[in-house]
N, C-alpha and C. Protein backbone atom coordinates (compact mmCIF):
# COMPACT_ATOMS: atom_id res chain seq x y z
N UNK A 1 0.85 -1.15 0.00
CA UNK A 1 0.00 0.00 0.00
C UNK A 1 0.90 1.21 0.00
N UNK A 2 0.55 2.02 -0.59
CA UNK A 2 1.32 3.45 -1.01
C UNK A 2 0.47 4.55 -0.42
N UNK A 3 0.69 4.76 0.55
CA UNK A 3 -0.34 6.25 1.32
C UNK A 3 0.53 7.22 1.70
N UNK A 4 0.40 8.40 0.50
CA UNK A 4 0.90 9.40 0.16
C UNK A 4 0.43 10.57 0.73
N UNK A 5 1.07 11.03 2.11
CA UNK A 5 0.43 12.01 2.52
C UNK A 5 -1.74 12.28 2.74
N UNK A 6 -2.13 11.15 3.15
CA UNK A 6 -3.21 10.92 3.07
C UNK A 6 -4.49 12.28 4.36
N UNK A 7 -4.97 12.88 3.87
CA UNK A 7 -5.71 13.58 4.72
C UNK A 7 -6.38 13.17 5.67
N UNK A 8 -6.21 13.41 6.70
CA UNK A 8 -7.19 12.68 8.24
C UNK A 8 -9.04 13.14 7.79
N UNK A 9 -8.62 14.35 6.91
CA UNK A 9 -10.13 14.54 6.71
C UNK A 9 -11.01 12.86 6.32
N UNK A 10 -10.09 12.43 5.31
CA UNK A 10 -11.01 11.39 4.73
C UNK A 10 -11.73 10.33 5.51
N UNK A 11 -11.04 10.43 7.01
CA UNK A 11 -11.52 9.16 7.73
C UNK A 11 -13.08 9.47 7.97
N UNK A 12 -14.02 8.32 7.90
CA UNK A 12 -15.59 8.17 7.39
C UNK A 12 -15.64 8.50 6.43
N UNK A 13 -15.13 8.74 5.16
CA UNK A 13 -16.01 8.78 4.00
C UNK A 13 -16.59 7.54 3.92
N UNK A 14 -17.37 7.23 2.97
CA UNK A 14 -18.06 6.13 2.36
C UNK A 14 -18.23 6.48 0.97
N UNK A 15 -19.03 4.98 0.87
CA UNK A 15 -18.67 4.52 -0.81
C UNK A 15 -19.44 3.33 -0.95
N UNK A 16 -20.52 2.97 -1.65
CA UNK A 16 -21.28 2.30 -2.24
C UNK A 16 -20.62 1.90 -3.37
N UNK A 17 -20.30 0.70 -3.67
CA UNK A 17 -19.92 0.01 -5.31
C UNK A 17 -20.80 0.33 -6.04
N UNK A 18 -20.78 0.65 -7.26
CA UNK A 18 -21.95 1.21 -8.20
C UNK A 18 -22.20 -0.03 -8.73
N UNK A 19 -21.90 -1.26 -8.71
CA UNK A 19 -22.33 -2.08 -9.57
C UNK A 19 -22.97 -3.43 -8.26
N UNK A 20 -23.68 -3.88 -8.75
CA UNK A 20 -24.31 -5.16 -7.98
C UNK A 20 -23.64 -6.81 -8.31
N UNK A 21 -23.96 -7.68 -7.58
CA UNK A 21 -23.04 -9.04 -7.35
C UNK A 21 -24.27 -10.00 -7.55
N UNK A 22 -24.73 -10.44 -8.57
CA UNK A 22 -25.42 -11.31 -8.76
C UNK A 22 -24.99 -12.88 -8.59
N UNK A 23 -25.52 -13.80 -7.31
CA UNK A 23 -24.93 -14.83 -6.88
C UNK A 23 -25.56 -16.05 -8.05
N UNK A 24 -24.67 -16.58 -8.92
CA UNK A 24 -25.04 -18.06 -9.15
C UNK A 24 -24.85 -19.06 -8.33
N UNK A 25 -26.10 -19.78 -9.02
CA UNK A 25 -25.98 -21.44 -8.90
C UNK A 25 -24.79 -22.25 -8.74
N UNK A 26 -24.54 -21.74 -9.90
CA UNK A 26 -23.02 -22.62 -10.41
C UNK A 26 -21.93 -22.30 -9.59
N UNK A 27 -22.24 -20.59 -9.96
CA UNK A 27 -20.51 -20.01 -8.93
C UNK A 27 -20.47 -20.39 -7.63
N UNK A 28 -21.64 -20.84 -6.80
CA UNK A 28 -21.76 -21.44 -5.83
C UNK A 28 -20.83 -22.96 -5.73
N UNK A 29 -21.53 -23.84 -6.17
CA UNK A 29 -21.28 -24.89 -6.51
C UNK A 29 -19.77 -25.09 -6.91
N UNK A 30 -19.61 -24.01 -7.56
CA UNK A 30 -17.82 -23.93 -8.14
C UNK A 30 -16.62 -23.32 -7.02
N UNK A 31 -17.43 -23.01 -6.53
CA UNK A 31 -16.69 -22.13 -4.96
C UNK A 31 -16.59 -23.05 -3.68
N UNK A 32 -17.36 -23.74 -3.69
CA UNK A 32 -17.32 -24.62 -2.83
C UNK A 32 -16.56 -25.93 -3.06
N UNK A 33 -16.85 -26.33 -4.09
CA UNK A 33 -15.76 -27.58 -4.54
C UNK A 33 -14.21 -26.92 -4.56
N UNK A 34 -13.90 -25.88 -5.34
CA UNK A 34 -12.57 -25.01 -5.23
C UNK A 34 -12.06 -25.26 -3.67
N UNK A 35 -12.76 -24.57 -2.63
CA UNK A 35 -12.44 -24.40 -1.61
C UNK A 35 -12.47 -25.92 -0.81
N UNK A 36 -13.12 -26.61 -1.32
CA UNK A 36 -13.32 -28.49 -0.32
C UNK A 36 -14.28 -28.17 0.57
N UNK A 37 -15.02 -27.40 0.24
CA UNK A 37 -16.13 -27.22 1.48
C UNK A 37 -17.17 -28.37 0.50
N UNK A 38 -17.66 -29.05 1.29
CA UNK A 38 -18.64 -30.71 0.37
C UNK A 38 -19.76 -30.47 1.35
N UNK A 39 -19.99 -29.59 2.23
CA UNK A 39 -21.68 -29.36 2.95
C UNK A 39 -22.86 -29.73 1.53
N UNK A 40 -23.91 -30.20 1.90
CA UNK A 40 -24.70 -30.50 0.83
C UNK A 40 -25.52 -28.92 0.66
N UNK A 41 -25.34 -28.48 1.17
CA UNK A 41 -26.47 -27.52 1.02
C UNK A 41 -25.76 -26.58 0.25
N UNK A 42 -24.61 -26.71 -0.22
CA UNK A 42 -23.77 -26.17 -0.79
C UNK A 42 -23.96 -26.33 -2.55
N UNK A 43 -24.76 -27.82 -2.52
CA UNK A 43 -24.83 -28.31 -4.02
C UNK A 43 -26.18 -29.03 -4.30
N UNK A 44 -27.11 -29.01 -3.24
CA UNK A 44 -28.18 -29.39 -3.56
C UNK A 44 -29.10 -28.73 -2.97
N UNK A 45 -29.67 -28.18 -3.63
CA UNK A 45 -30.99 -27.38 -3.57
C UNK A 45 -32.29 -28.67 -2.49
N UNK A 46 -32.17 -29.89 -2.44
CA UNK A 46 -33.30 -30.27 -1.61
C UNK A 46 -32.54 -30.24 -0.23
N UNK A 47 -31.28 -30.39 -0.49
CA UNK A 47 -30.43 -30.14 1.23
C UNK A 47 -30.44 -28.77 2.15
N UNK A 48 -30.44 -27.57 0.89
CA UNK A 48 -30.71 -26.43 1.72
C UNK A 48 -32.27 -26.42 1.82
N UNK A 49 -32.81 -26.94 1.12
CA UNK A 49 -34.37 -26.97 1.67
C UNK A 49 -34.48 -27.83 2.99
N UNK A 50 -33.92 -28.87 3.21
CA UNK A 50 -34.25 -29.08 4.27
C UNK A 50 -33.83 -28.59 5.80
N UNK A 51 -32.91 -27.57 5.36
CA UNK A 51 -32.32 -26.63 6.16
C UNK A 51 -33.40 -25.20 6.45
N UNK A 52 -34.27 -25.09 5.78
CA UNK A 52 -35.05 -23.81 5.68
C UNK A 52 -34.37 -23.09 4.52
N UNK A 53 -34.22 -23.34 3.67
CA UNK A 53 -33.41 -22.07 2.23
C UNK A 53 -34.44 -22.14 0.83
N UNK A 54 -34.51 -21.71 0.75
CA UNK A 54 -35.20 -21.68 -0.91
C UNK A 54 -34.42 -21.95 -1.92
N UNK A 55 -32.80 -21.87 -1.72
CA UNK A 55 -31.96 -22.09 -2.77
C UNK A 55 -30.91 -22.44 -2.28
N UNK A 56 -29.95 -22.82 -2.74
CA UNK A 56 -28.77 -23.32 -2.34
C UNK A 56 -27.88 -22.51 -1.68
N UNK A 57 -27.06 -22.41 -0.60
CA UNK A 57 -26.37 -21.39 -0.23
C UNK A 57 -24.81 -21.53 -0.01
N UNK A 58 -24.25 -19.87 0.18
CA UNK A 58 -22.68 -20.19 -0.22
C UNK A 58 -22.41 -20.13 0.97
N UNK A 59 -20.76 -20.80 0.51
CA UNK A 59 -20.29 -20.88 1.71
C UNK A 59 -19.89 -19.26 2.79
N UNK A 60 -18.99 -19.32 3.84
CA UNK A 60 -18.94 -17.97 4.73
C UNK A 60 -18.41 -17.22 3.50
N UNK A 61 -17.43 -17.95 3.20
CA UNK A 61 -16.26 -16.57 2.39
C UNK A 61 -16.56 -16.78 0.84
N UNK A 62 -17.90 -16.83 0.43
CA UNK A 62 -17.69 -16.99 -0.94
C UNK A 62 -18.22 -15.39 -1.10
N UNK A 63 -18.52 -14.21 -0.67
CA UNK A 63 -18.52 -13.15 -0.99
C UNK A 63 -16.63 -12.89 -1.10
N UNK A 64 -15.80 -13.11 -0.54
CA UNK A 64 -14.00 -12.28 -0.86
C UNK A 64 -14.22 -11.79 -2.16
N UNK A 65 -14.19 -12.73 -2.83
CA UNK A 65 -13.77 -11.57 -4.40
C UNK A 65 -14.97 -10.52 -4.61
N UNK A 66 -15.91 -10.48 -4.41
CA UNK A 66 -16.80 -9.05 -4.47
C UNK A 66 -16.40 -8.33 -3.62
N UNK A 67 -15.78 -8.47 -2.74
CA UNK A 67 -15.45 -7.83 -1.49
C UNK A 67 -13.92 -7.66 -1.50
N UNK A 68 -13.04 -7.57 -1.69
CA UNK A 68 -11.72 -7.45 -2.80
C UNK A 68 -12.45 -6.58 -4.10
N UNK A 69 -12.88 -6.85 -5.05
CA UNK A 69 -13.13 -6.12 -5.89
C UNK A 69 -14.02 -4.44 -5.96
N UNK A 70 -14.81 -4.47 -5.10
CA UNK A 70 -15.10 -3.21 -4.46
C UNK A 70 -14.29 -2.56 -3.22
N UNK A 71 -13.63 -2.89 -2.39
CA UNK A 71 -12.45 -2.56 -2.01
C UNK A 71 -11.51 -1.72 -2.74
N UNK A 72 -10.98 -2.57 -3.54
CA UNK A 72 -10.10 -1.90 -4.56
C UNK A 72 -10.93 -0.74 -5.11
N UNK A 73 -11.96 -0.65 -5.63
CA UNK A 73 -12.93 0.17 -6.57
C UNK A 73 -12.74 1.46 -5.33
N UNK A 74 -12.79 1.32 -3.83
CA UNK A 74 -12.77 2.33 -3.06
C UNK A 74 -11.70 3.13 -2.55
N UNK A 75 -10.53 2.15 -2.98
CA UNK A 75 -9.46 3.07 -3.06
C UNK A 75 -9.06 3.96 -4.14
N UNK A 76 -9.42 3.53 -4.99
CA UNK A 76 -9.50 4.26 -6.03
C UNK A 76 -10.52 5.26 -6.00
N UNK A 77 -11.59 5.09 -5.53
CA UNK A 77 -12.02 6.57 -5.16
C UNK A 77 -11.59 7.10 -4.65
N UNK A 78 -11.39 6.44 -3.35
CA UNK A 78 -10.54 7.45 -2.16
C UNK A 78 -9.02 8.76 -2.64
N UNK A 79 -8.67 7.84 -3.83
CA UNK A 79 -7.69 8.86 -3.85
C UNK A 79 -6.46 7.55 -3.08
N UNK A 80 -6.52 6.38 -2.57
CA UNK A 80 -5.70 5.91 -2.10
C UNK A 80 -4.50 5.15 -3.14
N UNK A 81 -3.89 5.28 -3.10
CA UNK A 81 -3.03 4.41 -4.52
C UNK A 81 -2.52 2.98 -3.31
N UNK A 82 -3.03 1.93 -3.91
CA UNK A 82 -2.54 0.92 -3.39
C UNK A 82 -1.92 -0.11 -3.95
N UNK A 83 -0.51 -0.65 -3.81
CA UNK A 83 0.15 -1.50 -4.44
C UNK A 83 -0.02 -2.98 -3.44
N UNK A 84 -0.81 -3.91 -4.10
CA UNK A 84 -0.71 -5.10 -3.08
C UNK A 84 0.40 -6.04 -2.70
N UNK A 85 1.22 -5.80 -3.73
CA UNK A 85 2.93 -6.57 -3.16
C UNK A 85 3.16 -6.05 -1.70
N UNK A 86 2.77 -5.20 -1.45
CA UNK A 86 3.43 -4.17 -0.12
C UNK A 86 2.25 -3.64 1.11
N UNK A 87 1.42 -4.41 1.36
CA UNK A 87 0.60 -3.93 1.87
C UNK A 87 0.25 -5.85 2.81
N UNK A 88 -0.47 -5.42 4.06
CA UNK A 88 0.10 -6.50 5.17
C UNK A 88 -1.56 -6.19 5.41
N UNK A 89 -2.07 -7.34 5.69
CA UNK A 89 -3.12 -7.67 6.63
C UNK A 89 -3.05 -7.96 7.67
N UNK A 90 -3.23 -6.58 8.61
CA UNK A 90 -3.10 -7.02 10.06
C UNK A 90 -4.32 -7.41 11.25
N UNK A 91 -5.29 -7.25 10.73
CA UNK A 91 -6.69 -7.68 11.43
C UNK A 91 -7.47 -7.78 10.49
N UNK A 92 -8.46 -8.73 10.72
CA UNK A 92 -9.71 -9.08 9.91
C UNK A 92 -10.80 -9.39 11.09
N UNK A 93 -12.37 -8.85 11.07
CA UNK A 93 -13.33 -9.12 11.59
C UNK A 93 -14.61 -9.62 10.97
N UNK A 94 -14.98 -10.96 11.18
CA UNK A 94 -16.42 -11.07 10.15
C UNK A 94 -17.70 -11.34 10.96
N UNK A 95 -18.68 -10.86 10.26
CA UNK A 95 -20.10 -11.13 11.12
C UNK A 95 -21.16 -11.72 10.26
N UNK A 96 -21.41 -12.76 10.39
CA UNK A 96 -22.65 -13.11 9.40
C UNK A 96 -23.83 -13.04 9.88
N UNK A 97 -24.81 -12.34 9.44
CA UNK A 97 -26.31 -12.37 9.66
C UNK A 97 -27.14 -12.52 9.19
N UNK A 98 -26.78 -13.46 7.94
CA UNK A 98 -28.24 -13.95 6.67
C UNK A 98 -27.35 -14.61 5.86
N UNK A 99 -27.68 -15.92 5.89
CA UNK A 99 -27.06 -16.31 4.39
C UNK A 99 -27.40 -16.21 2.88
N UNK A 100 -26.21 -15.97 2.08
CA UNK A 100 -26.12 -15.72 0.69
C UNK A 100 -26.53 -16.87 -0.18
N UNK A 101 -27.56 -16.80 -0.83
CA UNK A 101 -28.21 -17.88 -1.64
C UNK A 101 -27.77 -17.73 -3.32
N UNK A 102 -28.38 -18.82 -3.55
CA UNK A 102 -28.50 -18.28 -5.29
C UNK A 102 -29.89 -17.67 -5.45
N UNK A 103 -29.00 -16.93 -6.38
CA UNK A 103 -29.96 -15.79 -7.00
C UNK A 103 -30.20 -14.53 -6.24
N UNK A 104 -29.63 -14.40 -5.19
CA UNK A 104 -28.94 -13.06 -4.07
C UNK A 104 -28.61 -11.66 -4.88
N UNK A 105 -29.18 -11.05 -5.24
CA UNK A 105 -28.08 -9.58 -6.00
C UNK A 105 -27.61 -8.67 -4.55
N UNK A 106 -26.46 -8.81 -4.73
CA UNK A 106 -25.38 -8.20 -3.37
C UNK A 106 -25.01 -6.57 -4.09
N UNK A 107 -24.96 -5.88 -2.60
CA UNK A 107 -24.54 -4.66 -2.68
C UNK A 107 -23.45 -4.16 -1.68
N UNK A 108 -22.61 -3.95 -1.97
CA UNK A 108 -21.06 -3.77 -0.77
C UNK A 108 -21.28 -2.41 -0.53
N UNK A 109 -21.16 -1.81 0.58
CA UNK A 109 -20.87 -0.35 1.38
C UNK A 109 -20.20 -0.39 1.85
N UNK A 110 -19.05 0.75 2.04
CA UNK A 110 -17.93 0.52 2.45
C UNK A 110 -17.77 2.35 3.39
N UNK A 111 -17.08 1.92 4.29
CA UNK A 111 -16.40 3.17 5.20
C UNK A 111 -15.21 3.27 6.03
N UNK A 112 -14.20 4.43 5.13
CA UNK A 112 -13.27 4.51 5.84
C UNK A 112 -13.08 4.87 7.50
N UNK A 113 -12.49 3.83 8.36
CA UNK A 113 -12.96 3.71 9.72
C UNK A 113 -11.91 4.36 10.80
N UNK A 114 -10.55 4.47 10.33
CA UNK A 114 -9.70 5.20 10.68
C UNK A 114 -8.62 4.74 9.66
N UNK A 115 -7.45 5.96 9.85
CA UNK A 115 -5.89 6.08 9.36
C UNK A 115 -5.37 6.71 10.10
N UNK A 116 -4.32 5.66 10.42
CA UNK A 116 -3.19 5.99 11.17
C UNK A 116 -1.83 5.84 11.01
N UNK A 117 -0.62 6.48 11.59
CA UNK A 117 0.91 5.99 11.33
C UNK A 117 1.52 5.32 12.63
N UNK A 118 1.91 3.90 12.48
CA UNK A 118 2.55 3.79 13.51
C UNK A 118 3.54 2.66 13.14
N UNK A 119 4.75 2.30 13.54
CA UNK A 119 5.73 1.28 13.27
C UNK A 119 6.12 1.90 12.24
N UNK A 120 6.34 2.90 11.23
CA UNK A 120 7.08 3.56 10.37
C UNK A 120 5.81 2.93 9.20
N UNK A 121 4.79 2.78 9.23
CA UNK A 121 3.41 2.02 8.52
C UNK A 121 2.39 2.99 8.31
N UNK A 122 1.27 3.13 7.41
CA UNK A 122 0.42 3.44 7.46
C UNK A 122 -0.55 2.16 7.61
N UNK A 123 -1.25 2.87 8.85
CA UNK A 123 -2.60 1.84 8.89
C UNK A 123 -3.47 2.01 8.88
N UNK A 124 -4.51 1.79 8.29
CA UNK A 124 -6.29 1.95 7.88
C UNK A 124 -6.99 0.79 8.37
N UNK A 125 -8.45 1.15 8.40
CA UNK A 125 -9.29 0.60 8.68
C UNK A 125 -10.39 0.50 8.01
N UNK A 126 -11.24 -0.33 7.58
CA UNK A 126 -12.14 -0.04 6.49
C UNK A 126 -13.33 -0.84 6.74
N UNK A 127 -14.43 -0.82 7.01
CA UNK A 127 -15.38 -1.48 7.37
C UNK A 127 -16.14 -1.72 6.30
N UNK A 128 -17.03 -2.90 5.65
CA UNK A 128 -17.98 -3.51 4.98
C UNK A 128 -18.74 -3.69 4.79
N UNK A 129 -19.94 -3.56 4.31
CA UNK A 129 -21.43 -3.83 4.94
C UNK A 129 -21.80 -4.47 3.49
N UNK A 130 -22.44 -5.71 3.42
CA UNK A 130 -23.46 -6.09 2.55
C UNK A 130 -24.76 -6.59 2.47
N UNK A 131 -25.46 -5.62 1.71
CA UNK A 131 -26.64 -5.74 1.37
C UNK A 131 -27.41 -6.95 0.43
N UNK A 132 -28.43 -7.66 0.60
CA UNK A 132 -28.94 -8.30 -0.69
C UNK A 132 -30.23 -7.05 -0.97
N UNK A 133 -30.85 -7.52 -2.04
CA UNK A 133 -31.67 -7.06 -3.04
C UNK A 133 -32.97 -6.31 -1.87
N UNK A 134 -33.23 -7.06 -0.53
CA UNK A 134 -34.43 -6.58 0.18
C UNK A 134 -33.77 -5.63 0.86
N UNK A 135 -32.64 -5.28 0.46
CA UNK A 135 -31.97 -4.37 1.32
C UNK A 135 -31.50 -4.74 3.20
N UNK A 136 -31.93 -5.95 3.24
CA UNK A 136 -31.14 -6.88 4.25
C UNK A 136 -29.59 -7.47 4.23
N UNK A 137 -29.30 -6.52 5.70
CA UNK A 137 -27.71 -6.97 5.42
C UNK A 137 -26.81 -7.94 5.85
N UNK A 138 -26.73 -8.37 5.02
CA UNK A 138 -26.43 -9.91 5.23
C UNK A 138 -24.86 -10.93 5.83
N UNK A 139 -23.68 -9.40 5.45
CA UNK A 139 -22.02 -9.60 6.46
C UNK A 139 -21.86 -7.93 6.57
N UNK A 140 -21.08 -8.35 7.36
CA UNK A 140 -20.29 -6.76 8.03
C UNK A 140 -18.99 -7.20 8.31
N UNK A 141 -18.06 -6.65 7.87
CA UNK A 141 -16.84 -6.99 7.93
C UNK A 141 -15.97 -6.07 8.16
N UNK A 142 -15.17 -6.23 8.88
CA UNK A 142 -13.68 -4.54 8.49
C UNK A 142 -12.61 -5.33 8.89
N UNK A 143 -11.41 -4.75 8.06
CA UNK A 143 -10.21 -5.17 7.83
C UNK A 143 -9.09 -3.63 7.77
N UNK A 144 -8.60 -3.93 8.65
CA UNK A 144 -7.02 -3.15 9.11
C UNK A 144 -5.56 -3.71 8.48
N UNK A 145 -5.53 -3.07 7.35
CA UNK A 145 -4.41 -3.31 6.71
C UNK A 145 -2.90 -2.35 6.97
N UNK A 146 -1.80 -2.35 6.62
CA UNK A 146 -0.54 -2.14 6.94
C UNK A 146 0.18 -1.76 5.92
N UNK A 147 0.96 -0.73 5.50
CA UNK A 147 1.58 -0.89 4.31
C UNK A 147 3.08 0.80 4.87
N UNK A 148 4.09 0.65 4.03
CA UNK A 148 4.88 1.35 3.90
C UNK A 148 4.46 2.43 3.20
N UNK A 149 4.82 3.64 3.18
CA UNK A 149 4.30 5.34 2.78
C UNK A 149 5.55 4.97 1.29
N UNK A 150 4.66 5.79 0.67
CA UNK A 150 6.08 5.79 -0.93
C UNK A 150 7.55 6.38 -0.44
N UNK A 151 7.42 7.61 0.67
CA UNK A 151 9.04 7.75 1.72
C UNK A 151 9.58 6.82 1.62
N UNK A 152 9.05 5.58 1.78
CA UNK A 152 9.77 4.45 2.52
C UNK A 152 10.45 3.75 1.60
């Protein structure tokens, strides 16, 4: 991460992804075998039914890459230039409160939660929020990352 003289003003902005995360069937199904997660409800629609689901559901972390990909989209608003060779994950927090089905259209919100300098580092904080389609939010997440200033 490259944080170039970064303004304290920015801490709380926010940022809505302009684009939506439409969950498949398949990408389900393909995410879960990828990862070795073999839960049935993962690949059969009568297993999450007998769980209470209407559709098949993903696993915890099959939102990351929407969530990585609007991330990034927010530093780039922000004005943050971030190089990922150089940038350290130093805390991660997750909360689940609805699971992600097929056929889910997801919406990521995002807010800068603090920036700070310490260990010769810049460190941020960035909190997560996702929405499905009823506007029920379904993870909340924030992650405190680490990275060297371009000085460095």
């Amino acid at each position: 991460m490259l944080l170039v003289a970064l303004s304290p003003d920015i801490v709380g902005m926010t940022y809505t992804y302009p684009d939506c995360f439409v969950v498949g069937r398949e990408q389900i199904r393909q995410y879960a075998a990828a990862v070795k997660n073999e839960d049935d409800a993962y690949f059969d629609e009568e297993a999450a039914a007998a769980l209470g689901h209407d559709a098949i559901v993903a696993p915890l972390t099959f939102i990351a890459i929407f969530g990585l990909k609007a991330q990034m989209a927010f530093f780039a608003h922000a004005g943050i230039p971030i190089t990922e060779e150089k940038v350290v994950q130093s805390e991660q927090g997750l909360r689940f409160l609805r699971p992600i089905r097929a056929g889910d259209t997801l919406y990521c919100h995002i807010r800068l939660d603090s920036l700070r300098q310490a260990f010769g580092a810049d460190v941020l904080t960035i909190r997560s929020r996702i929405t499905n389609q009823h506007g029920d939010t379904v993870q909340e997440d924030y992650t405190t990352m680490a990275g060297r200033s371009a000085s460095d």
